[in-house]
Protein backbone atom coordinates (compact mmCIF):
# COMPACT_ATOMS: atom_id res chain seq x y z
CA UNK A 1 13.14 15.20 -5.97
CA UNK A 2 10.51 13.93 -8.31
CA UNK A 3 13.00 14.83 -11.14
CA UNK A 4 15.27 12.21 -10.16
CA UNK A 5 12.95 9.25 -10.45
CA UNK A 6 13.26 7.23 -13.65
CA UNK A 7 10.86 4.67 -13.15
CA UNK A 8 8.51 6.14 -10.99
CA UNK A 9 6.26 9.55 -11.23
CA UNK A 10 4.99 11.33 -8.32
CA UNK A 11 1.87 13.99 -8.34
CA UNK A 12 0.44 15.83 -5.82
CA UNK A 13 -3.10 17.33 -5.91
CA UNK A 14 -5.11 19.04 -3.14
CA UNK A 15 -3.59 17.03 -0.69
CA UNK A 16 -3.48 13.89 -2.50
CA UNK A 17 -0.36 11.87 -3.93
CA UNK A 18 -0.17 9.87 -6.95
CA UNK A 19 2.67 7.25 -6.84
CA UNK A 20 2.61 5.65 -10.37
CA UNK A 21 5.22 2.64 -11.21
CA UNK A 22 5.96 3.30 -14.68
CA UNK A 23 7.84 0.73 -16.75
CA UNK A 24 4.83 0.09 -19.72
CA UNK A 25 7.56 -1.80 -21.64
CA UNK A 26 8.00 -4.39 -19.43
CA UNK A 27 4.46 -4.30 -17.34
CA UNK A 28 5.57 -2.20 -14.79
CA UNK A 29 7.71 -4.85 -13.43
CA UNK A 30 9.86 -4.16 -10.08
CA UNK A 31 14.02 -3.99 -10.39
CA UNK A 32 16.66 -2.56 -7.89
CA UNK A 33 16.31 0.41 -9.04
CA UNK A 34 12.36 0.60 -9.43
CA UNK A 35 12.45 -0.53 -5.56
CA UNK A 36 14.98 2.22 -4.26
CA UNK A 37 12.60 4.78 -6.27
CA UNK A 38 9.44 3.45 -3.96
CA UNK A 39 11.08 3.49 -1.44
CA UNK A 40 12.50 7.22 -1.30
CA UNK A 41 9.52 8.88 -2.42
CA UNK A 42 7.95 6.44 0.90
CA UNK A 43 9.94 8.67 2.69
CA UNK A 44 9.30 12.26 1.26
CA UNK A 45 5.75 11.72 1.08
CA UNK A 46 5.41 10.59 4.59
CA UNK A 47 7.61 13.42 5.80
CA UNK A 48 5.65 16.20 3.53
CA UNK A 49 2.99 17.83 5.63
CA UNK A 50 0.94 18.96 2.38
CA UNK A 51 0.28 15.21 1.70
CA UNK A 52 -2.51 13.86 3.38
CA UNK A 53 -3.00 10.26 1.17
CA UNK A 54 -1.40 8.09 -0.97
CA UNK A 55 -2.44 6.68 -4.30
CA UNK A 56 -0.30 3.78 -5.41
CA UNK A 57 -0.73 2.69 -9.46
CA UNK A 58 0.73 1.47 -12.70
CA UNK A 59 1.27 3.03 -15.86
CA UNK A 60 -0.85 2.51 -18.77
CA UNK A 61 -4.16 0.10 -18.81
CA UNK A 62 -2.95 -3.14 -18.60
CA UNK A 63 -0.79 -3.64 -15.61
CA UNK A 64 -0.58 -2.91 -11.85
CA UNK A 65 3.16 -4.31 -11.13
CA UNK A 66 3.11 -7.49 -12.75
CA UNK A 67 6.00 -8.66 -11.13
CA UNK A 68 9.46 -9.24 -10.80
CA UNK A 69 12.37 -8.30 -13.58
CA UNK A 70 12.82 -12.06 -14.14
CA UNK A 71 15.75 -10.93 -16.79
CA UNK A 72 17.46 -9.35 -13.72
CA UNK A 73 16.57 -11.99 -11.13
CA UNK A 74 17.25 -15.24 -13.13
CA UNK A 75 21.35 -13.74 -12.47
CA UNK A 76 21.07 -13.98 -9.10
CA UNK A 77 22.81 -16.32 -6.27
CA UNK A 78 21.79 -16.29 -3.31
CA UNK A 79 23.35 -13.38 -1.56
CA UNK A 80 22.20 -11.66 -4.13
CA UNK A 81 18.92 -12.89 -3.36
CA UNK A 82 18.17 -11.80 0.22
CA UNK A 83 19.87 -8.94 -0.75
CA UNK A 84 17.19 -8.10 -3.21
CA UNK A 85 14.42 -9.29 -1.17
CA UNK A 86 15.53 -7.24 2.11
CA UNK A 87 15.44 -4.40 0.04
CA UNK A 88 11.93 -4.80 -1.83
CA UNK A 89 10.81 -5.40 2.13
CA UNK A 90 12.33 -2.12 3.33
CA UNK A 91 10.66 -0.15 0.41
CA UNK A 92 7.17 -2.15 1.20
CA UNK A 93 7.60 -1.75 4.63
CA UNK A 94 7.75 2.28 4.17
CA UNK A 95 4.44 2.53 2.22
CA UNK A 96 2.84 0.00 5.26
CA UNK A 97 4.51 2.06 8.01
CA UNK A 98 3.71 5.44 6.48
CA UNK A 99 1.12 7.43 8.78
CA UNK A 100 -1.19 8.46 5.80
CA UNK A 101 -3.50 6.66 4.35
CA UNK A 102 -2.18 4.54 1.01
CA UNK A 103 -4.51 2.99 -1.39
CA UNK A 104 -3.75 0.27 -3.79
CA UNK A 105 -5.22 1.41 -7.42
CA UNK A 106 -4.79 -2.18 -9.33
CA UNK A 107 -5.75 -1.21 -12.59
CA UNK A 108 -4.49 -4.94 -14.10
CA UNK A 109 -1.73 -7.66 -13.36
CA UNK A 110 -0.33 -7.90 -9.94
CA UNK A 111 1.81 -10.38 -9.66
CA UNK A 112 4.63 -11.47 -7.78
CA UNK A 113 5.96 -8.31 -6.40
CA UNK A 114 3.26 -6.16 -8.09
CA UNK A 115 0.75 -8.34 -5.64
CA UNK A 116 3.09 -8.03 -2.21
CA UNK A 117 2.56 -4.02 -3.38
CA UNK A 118 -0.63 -4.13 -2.94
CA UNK A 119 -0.54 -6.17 0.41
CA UNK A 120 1.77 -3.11 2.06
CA UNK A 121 -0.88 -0.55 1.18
CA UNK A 122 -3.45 -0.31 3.80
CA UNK A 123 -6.54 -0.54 1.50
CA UNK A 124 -6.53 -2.24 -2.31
CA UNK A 125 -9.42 -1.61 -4.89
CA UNK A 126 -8.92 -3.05 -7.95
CA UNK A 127 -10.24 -2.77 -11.08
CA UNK A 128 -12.73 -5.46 -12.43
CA UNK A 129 -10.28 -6.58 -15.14
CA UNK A 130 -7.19 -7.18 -12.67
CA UNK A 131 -5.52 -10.27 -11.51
CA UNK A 132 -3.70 -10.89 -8.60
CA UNK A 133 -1.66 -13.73 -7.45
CA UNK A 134 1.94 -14.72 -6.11
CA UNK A 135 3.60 -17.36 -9.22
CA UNK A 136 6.92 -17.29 -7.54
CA UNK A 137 6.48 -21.15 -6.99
CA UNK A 138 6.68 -21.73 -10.88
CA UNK A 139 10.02 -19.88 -10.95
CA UNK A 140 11.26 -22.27 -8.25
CA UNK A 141 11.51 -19.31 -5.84
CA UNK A 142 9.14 -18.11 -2.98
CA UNK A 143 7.94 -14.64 -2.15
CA UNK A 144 10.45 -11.97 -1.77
CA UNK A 145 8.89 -8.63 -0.31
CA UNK A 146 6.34 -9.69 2.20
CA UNK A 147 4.00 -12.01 0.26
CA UNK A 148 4.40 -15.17 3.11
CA UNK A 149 3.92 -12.60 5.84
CA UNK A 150 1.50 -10.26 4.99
CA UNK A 151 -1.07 -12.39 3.12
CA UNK A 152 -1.98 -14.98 5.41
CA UNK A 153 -2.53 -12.22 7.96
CA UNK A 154 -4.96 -10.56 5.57
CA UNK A 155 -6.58 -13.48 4.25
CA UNK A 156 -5.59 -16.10 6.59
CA UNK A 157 -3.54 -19.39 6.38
CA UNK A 158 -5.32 -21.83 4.47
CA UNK A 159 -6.01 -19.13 1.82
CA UNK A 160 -2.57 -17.86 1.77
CA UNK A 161 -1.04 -21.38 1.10
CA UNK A 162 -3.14 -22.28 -1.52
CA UNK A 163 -2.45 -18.92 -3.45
CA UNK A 164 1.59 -19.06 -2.62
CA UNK A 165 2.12 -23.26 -3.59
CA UNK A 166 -0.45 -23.08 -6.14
CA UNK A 167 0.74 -20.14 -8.04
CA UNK A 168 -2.31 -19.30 -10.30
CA UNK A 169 -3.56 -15.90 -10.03
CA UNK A 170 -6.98 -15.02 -9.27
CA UNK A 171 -9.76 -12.55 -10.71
CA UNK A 172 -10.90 -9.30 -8.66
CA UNK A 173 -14.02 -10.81 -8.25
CA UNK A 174 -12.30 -13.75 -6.24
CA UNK A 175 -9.78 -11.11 -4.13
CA UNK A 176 -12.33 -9.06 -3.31
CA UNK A 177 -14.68 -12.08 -1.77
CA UNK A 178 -11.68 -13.40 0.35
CA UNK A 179 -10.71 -10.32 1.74
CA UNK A 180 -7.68 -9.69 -0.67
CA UNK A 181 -9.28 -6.30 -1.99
CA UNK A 182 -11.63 -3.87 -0.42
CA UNK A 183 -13.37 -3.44 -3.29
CA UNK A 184 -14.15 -4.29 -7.21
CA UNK A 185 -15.15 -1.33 -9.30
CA UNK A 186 -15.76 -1.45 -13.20
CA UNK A 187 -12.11 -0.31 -14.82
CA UNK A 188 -13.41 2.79 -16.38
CA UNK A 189 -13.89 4.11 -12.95
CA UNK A 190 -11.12 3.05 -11.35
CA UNK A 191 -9.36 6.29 -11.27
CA UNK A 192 -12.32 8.68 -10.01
CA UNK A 193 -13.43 6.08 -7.51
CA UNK A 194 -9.70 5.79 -5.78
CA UNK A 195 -9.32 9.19 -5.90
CA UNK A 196 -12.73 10.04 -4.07
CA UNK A 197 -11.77 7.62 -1.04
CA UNK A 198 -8.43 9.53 -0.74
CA UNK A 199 -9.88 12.85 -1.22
CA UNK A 200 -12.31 11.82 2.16
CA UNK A 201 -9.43 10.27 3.83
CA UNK A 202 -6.74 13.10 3.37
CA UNK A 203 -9.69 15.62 4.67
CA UNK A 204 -9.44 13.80 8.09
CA UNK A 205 -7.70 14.99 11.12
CA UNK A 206 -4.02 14.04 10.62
CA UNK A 207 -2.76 13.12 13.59
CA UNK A 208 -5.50 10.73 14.78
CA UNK A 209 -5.07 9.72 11.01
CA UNK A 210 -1.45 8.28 11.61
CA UNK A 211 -2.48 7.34 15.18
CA UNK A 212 -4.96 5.14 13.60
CA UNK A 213 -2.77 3.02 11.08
CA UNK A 214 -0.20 3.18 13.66
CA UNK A 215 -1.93 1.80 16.39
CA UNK A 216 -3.29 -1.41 13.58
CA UNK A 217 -0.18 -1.78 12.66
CA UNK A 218 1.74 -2.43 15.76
CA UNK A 219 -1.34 -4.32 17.91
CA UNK A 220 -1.57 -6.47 14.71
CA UNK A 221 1.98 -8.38 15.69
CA UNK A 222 0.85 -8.10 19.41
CA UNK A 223 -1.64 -10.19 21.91
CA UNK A 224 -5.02 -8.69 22.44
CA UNK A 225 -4.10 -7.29 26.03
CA UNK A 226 -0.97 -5.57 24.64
CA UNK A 227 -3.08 -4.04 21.86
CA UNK A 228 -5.24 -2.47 23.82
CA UNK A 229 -2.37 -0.86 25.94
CA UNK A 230 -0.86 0.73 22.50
CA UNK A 231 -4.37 1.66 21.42
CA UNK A 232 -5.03 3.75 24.68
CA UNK A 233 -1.35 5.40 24.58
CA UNK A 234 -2.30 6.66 21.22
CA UNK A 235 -5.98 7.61 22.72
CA UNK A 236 -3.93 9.64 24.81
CA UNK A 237 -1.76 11.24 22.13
CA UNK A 238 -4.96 12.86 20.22
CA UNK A 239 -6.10 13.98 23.82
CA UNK A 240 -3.24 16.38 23.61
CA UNK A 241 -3.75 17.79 20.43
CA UNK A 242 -5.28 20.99 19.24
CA UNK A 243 -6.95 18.85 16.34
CA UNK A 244 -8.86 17.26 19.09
CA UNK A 245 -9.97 20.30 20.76
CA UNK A 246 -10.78 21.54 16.73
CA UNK A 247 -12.79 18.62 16.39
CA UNK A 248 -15.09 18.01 19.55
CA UNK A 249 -15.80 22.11 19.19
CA UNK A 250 -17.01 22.23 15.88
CA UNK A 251 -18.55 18.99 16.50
CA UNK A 252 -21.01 20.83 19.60
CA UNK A 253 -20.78 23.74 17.34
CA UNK A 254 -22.32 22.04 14.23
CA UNK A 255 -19.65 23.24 11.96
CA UNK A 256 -16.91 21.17 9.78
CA UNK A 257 -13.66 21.28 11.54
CA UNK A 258 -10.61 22.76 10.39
CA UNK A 259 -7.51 20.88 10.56
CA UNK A 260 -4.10 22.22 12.14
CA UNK A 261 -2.16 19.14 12.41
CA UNK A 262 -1.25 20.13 15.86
C-alpha cells in the first residue's frame, strides 16, 4: 500500500510507525490528496497488528505541516469548502480515534492544518525551533479540520480564542507552558527522543493500550458520571483478556510480561 502514497511515506520498525508528510517544496502543506493519503494509511496502521505506535512528522528540517495549499484553497466556494474541511476532519479524526498510541514529532512550522495535526495526535513534542499557531483568521477563513474543537479542549477557552482571532503563531517554549505540547526538546534530538517514547509505548500491553485512549476519548465529550461508566466497561474488557492474566503473573512472578494481544 505504501507504494501508492505520493505525498506521504510510511515506515515501520520494531513495532513502530513512521508517518512522514512529505511535500518539502511547498512546506509540507496539506491538499485533497495529501489528506486522503493520512487518512488511508490511519486506517492500515490501526488495523495492522505488527504496529504498536505511531510517529507523525514532516519532511526535511524546516517544517511540520505548515498549513493549508492556499493555491488550491483560494479556488474554493463554499461547497467546496465544507467539503474540504469534512474531509481533513475524517482523516484527523482517524489518527485521534486510532487505538495506538500517535505522537506528534513537530520538527518546525505548524500551522493552520499542520497545527490541527498535531491537536488529533494524542501526545505532541516539538522541537525547540517550531512554531505553532492557527492564521486562518488572516485568510478571512476559520479553522477547517478540528482547530475550534479540539484546542480549547486541550488548552481551554480563553487560550484557544486568543490563538484562533489573533492568528500569530507561537514558539515551543510558549505551547509547551500552556499545555499545547507535552514537551520541548532541543531539535537535534527530536528524532531519538520521539522515537524512545514510542518504543516504551508500543512495548505496552495492547489491548489495555487502545482501552486506554479509547476510554479518554469518549468520557472526554461525556459528564463525569457517564465517564466513569465507560471507564469501568473497558475495566471490564482487560479483565477478560489473556494480556491481563500475562501481566498480573509475571507481575507476582517478577518477570517482564510477554504480550499476546489476546
Amino acid at each position: 500500500m505504501a507504494a501508492d502514497y505520493r505525498n506521504i511515506s510510511v515506515e515501520v520498525d520494531d513495532g513502530v510507525a513512521t508517518l512522514t508528510v512529505d511535500r518539502q517544496e511547498v512546506l509540507n502543506a496539506l491538499d485533497v490528496r495529501t489528506t486522503e493519503e493520512i487518512a488511508a494509511a490511519a486506517i492500515a496502521l490501526d488495523a495492522d497488528p505488527d504496529v504498536r505506535a505511531v510517529i507523525v512528522t514532516g519532511g526535511g528540517d524546516k517544517a511540520f505541516v505548515a498549513g493549508a495549499d492556499i493555491s488550491v484553497l483560494v479556488t474554493y466556494g463554499p461547497e467546496q469548502g465544507r467539503r474540504a474541511a469534512a474531509a481533513g476532519q475524517r482523516a484527523f479524526d482517524l489518527l485521534e480515534r486510532m487505538g495506538k498510541p500517535v505522537i506528534a514529532a513537530i520538527n518546525g512550522y505548524a500551522l493552520g492544518g499542520g497545527c490541527e495535526l498535531a491537536l488529533a495526535c494524542h501526545i505532541r513534542i516539538a522541537s525547540e525551533r517550531a512554531k505553532i499557531g492557527l492564521p486562518e483568521i488572516n485568510l478571512s477563513i476559520i479553522p477547517g479540520h478540528g482547530g475550534t474543537q479540539r484546542l480549547p479542549r486541550l488548552v481551554g477557552k480563553g487560550r484557544a480564542l486568543e490563538l484562533i482571532c489573533r492568528g500569530q503563531p507561537i514558539d515551543a517554549e510558549t505551547a509547551e507552558r500552556i499545555g499545547l505540547v507535552n514537551q520541548v526538546v532541543p531539535h537535534e534530538e527530536l528524532g531519538a527522543v520521539t522515537q524512545a517514547l514510542a518504543a516504551e509505548l508500543a512495548s505496552k500491553a495492547p489491548i489495555a493500550m487502545r482501552y486506554c485512549i479509547q476510554a479518554v476519548n469518549e468520557g472526554i465529550e461525556t459528564s463525569l458520571v457517564e465517564g466513569q461508566v465507560i471507564e469501568s466497561t473497558y475495566f471490564g474488557l482487560c479483565c477478560a483478556t489473556e494480556d491481563k492474566k500475562e501481566g498480573m503473573t509475571a507481575f507476582l512472578e517478577k518477570r517482564q510480561a510477554e504480550w499476546k494481544g489476546r
